[in-house]
PDB file of N, CA and C in Angstrom:
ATOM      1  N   UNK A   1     110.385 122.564  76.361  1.00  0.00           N
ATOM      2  CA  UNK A   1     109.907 123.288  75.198  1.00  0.00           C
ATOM      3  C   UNK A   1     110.085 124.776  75.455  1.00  0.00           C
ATOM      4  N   UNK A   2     110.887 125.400  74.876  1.00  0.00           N
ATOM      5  CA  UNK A   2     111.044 126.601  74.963  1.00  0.00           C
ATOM      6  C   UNK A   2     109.553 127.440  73.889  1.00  0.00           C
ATOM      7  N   UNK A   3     109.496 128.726  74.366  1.00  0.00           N
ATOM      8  CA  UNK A   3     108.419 129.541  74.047  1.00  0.00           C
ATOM      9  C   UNK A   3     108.805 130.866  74.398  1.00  0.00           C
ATOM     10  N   UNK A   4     108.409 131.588  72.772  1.00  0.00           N
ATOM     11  CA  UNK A   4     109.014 133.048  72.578  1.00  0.00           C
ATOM     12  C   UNK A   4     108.160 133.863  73.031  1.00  0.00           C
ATOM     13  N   UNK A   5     108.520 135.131  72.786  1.00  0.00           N
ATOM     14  CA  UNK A   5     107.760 136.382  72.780  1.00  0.00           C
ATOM     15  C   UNK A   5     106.921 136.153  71.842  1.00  0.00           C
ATOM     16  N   UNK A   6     106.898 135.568  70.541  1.00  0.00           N
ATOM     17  CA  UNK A   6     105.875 135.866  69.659  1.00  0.00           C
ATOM     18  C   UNK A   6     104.917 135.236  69.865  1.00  0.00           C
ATOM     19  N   UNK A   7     105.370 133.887  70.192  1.00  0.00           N
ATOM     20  CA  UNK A   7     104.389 132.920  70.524  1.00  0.00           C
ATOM     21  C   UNK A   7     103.373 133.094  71.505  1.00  0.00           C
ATOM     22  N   UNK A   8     103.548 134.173  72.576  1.00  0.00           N
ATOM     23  CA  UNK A   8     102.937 134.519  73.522  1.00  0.00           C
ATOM     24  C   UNK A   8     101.970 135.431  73.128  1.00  0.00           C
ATOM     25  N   UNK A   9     102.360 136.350  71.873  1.00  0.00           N
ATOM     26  CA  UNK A   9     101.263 137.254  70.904  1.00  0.00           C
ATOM     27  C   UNK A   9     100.636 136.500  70.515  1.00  0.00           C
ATOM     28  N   UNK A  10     101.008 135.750  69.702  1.00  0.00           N
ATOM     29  CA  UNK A  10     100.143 135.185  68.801  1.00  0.00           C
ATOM     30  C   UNK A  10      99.027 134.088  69.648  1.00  0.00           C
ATOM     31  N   UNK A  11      99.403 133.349  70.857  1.00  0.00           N
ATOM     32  CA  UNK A  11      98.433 132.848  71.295  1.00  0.00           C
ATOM     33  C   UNK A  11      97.128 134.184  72.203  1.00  0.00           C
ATOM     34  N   UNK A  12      97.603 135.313  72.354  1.00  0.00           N
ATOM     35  CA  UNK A  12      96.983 135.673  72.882  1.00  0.00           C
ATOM     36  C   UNK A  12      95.760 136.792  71.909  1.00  0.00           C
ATOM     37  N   UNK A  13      96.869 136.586  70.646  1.00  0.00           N
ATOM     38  CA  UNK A  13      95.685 137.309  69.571  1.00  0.00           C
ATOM     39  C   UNK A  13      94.475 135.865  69.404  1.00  0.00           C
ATOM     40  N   UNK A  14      94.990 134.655  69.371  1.00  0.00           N
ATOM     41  CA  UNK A  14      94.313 133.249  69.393  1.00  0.00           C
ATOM     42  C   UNK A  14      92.841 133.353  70.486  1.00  0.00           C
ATOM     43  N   UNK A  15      93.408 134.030  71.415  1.00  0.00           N
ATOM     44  CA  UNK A  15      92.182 133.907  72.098  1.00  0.00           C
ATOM     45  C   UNK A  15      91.792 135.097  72.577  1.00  0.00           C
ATOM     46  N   UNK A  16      92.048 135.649  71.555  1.00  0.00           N
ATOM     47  CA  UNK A  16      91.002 137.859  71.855  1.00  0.00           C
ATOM     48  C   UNK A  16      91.221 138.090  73.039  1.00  0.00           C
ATOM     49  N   UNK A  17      92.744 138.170  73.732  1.00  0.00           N
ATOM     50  CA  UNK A  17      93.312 138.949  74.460  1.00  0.00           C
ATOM     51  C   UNK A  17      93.881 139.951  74.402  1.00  0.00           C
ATOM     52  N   UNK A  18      93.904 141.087  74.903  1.00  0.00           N
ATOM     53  CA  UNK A  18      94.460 142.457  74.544  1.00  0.00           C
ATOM     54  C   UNK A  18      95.623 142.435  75.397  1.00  0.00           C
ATOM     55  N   UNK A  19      97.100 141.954  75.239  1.00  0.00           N
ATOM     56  CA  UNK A  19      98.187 141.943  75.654  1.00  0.00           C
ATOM     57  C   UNK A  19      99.386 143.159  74.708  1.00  0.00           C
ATOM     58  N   UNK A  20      99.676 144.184  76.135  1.00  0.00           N
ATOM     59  CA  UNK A  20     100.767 144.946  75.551  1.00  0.00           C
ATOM     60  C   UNK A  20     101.993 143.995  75.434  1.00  0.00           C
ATOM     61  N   UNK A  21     103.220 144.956  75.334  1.00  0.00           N
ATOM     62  CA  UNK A  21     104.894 143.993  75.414  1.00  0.00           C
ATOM     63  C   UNK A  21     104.978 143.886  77.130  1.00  0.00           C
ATOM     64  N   UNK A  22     104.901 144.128  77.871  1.00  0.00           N
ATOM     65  CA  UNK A  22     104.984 144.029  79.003  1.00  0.00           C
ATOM     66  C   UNK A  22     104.101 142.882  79.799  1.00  0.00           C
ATOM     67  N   UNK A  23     102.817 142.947  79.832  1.00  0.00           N
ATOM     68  CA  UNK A  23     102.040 141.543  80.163  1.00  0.00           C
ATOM     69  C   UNK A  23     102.455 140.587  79.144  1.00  0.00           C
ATOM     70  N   UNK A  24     102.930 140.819  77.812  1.00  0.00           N
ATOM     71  CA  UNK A  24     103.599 139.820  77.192  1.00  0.00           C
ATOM     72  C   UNK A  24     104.584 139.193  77.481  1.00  0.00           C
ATOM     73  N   UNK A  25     105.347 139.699  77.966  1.00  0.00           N
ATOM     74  CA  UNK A  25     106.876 139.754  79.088  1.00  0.00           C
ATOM     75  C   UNK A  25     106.561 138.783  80.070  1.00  0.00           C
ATOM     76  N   UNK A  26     105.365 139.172  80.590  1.00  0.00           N
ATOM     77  CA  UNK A  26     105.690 138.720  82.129  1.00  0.00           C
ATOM     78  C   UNK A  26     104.661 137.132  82.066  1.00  0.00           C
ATOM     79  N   UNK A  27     103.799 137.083  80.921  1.00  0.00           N
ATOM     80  CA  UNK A  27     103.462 135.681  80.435  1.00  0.00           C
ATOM     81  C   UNK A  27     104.393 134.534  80.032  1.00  0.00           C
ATOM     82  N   UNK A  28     105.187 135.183  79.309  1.00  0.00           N
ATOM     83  CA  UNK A  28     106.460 134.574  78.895  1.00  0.00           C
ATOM     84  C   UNK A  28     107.099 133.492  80.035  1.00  0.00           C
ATOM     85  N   UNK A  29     107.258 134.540  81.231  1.00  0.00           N
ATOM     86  CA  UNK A  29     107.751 133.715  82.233  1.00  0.00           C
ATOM     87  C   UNK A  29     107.071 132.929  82.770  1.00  0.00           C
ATOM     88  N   UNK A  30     105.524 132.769  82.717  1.00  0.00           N
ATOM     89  CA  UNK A  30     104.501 132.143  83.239  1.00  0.00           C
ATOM     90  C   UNK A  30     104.951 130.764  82.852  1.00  0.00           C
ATOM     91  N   UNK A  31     104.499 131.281  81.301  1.00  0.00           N
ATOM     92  CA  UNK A  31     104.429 129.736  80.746  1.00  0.00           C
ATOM     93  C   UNK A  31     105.560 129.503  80.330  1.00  0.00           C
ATOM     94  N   UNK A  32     106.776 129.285  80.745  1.00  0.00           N
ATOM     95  CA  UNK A  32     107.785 129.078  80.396  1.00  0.00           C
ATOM     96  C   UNK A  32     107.969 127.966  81.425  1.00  0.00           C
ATOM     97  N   UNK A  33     108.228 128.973  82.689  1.00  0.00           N
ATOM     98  CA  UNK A  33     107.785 127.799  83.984  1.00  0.00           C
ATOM     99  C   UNK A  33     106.946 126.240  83.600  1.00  0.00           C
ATOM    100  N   UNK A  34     105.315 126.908  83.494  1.00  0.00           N
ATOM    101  CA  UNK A  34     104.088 125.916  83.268  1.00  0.00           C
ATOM    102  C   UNK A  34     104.836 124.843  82.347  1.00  0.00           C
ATOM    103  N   UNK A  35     105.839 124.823  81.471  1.00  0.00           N
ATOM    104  CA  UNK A  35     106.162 124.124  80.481  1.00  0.00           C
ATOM    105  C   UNK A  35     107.644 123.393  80.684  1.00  0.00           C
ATOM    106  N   UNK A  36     107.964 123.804  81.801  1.00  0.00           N
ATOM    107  CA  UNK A  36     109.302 123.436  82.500  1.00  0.00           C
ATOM    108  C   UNK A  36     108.711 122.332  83.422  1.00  0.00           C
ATOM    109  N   UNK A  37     107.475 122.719  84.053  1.00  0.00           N
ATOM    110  CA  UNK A  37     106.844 121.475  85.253  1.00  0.00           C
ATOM    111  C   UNK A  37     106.092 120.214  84.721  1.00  0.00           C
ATOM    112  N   UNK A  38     105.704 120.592  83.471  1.00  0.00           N
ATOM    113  CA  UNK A  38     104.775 120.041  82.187  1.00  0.00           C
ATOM    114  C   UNK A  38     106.022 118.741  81.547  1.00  0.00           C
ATOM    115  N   UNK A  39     107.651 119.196  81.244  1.00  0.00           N
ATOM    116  CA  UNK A  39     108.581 118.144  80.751  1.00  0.00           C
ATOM    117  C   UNK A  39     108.711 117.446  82.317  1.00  0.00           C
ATOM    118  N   UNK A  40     109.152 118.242  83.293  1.00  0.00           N
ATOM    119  CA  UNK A  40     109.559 117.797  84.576  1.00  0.00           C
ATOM    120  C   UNK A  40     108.648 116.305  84.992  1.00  0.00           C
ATOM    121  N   UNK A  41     106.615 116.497  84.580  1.00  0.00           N
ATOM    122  CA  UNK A  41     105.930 115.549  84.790  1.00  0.00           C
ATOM    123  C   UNK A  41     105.746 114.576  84.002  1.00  0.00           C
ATOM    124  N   UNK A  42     105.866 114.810  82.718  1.00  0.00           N
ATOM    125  CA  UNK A  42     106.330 113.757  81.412  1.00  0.00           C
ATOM    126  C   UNK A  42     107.153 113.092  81.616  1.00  0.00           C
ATOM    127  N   UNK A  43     108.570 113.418  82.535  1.00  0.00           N
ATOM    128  CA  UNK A  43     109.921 112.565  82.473  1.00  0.00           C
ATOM    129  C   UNK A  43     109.770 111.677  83.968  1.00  0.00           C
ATOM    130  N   UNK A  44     108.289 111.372  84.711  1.00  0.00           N
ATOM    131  CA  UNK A  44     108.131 110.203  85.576  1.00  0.00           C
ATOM    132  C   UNK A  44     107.884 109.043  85.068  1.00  0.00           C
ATOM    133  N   UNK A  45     108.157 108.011  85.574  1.00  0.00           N
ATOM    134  CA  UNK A  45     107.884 106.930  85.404  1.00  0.00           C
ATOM    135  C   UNK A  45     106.604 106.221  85.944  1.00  0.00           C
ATOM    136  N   UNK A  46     105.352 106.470  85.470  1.00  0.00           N
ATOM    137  CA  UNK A  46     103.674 105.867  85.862  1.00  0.00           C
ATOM    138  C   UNK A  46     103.433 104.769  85.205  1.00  0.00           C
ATOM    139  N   UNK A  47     104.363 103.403  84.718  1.00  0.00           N
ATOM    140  CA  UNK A  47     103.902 102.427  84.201  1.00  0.00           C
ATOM    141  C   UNK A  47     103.038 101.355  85.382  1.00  0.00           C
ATOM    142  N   UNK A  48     103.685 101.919  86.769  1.00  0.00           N
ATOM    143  CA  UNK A  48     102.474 100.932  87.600  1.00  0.00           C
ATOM    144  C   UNK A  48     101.580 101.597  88.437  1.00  0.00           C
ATOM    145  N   UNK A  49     101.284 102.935  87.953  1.00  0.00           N
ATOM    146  CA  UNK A  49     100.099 103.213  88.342  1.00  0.00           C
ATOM    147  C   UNK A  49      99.087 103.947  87.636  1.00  0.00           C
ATOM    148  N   UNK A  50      98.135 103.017  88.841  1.00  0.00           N
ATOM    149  CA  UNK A  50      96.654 103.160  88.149  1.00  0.00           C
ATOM    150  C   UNK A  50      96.062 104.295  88.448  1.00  0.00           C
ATOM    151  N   UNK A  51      95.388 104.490  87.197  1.00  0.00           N
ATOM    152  CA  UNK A  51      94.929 105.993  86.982  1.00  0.00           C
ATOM    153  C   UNK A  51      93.449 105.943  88.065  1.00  0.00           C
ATOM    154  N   UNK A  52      93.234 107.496  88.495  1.00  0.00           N
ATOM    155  CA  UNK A  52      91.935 107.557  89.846  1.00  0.00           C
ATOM    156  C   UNK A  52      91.240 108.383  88.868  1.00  0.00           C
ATOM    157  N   UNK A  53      89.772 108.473  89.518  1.00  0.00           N
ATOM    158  CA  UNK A  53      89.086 109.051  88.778  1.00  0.00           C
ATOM    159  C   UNK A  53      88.917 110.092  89.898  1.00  0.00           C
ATOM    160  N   UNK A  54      89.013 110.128  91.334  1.00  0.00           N
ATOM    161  CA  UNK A  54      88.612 111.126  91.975  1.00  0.00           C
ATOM    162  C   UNK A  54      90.189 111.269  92.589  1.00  0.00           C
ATOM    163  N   UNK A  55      90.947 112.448  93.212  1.00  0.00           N
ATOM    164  CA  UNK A  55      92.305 111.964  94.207  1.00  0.00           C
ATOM    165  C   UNK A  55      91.864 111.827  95.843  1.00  0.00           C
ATOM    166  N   UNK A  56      91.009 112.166  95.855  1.00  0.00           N
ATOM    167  CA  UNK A  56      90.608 111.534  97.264  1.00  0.00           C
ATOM    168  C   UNK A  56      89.377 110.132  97.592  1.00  0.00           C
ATOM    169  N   UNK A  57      89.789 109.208  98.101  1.00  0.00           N
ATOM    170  CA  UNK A  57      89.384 107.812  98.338  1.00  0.00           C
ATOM    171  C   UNK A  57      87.959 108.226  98.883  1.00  0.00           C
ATOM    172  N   UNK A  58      86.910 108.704  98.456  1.00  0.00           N
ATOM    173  CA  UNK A  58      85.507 108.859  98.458  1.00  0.00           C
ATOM    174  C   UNK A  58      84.669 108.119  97.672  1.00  0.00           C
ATOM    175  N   UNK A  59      83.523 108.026  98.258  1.00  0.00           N
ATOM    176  CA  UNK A  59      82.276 107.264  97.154  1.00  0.00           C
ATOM    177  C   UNK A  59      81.269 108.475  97.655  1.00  0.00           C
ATOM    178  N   UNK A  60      80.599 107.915  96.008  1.00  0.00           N
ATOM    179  CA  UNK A  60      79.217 109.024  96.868  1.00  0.00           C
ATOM    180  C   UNK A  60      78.141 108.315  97.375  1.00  0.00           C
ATOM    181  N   UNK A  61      77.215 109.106  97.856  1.00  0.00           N
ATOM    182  CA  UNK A  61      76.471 108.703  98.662  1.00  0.00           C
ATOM    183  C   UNK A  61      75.077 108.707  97.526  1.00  0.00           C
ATOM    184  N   UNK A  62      74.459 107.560  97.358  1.00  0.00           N
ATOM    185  CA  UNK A  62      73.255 107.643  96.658  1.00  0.00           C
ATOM    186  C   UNK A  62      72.189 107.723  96.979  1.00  0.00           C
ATOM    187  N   UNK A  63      70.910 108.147  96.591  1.00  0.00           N
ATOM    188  CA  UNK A  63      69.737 107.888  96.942  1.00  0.00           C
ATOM    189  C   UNK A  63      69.361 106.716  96.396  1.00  0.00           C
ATOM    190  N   UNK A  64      67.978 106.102  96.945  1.00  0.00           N
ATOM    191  CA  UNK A  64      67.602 104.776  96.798  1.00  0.00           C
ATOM    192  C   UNK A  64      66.317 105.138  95.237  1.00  0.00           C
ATOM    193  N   UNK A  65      66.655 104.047  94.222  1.00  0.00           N
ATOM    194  CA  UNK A  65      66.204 104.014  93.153  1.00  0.00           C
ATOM    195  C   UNK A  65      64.534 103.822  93.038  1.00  0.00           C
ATOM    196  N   UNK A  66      64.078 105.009  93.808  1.00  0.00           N
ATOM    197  CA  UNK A  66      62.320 104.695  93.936  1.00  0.00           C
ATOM    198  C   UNK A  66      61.607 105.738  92.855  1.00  0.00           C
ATOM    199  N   UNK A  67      60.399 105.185  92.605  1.00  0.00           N
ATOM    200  CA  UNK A  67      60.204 106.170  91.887  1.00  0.00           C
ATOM    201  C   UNK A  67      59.053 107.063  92.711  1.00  0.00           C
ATOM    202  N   UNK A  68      59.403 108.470  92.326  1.00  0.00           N
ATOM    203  CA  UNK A  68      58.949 109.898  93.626  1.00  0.00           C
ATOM    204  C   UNK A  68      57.587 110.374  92.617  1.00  0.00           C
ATOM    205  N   UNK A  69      57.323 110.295  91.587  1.00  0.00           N
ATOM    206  CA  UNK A  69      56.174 110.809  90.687  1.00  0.00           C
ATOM    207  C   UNK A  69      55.026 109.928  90.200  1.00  0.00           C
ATOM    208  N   UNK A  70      53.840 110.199  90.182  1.00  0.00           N
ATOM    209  CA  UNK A  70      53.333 109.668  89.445  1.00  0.00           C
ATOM    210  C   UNK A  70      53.387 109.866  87.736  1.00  0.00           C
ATOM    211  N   UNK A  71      52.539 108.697  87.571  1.00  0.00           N
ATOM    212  CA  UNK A  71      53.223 108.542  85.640  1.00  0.00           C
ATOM    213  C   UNK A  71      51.772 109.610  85.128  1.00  0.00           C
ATOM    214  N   UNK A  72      52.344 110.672  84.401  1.00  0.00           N
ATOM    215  CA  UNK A  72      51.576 111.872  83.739  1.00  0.00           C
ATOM    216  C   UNK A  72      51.403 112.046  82.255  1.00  0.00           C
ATOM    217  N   UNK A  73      52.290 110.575  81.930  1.00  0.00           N
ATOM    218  CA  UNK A  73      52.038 110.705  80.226  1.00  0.00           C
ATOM    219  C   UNK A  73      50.863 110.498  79.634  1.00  0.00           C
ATOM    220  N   UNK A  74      50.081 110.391  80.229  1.00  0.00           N
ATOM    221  CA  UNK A  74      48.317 110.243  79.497  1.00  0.00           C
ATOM    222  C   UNK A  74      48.101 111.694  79.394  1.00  0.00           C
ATOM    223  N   UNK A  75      48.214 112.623  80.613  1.00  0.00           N
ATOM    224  CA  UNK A  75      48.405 113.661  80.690  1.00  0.00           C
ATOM    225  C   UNK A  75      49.084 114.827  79.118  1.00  0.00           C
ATOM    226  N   UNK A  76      50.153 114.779  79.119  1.00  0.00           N
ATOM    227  CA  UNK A  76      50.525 115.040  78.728  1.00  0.00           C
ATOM    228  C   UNK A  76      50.629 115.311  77.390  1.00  0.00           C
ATOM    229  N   UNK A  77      50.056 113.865  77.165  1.00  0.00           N
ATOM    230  CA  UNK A  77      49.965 113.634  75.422  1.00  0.00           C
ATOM    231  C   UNK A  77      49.179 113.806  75.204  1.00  0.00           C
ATOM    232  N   UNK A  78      47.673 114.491  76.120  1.00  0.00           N
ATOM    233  CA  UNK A  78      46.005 114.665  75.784  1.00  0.00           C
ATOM    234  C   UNK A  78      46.073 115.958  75.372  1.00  0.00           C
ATOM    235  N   UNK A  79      47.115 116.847  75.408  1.00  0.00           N
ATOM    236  CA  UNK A  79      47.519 118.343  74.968  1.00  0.00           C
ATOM    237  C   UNK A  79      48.793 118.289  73.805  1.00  0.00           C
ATOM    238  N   UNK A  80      49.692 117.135  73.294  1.00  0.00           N
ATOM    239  CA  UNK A  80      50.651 117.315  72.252  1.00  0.00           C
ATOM    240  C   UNK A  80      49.282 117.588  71.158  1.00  0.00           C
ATOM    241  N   UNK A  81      49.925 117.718  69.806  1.00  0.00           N
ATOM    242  CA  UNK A  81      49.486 118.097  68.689  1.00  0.00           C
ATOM    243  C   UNK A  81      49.265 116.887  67.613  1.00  0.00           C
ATOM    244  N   UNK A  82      49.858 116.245  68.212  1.00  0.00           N
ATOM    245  CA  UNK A  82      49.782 114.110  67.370  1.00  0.00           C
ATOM    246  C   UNK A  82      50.671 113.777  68.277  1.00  0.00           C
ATOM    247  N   UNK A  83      50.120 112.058  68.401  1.00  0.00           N
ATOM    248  CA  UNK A  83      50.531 111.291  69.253  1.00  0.00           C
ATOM    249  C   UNK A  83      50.150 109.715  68.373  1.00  0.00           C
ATOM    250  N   UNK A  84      51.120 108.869  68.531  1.00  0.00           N
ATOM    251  CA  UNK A  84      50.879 107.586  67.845  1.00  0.00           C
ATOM    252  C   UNK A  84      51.137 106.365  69.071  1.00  0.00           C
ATOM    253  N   UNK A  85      50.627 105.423  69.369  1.00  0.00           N
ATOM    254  CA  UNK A  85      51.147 104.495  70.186  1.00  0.00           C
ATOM    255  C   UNK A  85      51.573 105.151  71.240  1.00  0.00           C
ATOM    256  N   UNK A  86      52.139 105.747  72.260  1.00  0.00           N
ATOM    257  CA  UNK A  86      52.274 106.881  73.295  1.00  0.00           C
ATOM    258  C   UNK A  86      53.302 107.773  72.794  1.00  0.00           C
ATOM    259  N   UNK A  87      53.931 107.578  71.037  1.00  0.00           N
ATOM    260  CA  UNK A  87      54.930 108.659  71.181  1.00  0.00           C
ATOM    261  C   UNK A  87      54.525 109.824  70.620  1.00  0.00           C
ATOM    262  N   UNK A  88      55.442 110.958  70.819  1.00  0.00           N
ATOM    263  CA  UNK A  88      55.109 112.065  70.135  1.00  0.00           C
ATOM    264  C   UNK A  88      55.456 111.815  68.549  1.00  0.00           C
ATOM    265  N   UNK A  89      54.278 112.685  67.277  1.00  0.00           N
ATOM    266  CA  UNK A  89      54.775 112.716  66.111  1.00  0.00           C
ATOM    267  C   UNK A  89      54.749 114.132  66.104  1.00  0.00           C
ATOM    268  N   UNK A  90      56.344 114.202  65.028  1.00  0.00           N
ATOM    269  CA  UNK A  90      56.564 115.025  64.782  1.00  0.00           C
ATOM    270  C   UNK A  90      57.101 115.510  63.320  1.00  0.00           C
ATOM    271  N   UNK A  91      56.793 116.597  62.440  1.00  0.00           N
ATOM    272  CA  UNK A  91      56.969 116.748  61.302  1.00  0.00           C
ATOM    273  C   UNK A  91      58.641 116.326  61.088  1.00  0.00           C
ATOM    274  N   UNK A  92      58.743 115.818  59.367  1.00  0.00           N
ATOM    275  CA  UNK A  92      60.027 115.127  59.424  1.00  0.00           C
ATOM    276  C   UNK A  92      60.891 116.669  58.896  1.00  0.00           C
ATOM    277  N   UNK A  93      62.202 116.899  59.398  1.00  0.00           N
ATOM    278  CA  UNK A  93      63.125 117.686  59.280  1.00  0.00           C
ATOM    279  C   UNK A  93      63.993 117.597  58.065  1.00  0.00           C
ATOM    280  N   UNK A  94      64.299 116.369  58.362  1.00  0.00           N
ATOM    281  CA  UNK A  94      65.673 115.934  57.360  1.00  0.00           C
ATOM    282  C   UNK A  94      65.133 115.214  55.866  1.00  0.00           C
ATOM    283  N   UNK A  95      65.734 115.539  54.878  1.00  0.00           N
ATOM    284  CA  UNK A  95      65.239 114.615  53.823  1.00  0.00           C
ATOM    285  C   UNK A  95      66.218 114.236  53.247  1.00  0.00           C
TER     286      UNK A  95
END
């Protein structure tokens, strides 16, 4: 995919960049490249492989599913402003 000079204005008026002709210039070549490596990675062949969610073969490490607090919702709801069954009420917004 080729990409002009203008195109390089106009994305950079796109995102409230203050680019003269010269950093315009030298973007040009940026992404000209970026878009040369961009067809270069499009034109592999990945039909047998499977996509990773991390690139390095790690797991994480978890903590154990205990519970660390005591339960404070009696608490809590003895200071809301209305309370029904333990939930909060709250005035309706939407009509």
């Amino acid at each position: 995919m080729a990409i002009e000079h203008a195109d390089v204005l106009r994305a950079a008026h796109l995102a409230r960049l203050g680019l003269d002709e010269g950093e315009a210039a030298h973007y040009l070549d940026d992404l000209g490249r970026i878009l040369e490596m961009v067809d270069q990675l499009q034109a592999l062949d990945t039909a047998g492989v499977t996509p990773m969610a991390h690139p390095l073969d790690a797991t994480q490490r978890l903590r154990a599913d205990e519970v660390t607090e005591t339960d404070q919702r009696d608490d809590f709801q003895r200071c809301a402003p209305s309370v029904e069954n333990g939930l909060y009420l709250v005035p309706r917004v939407v009509e």
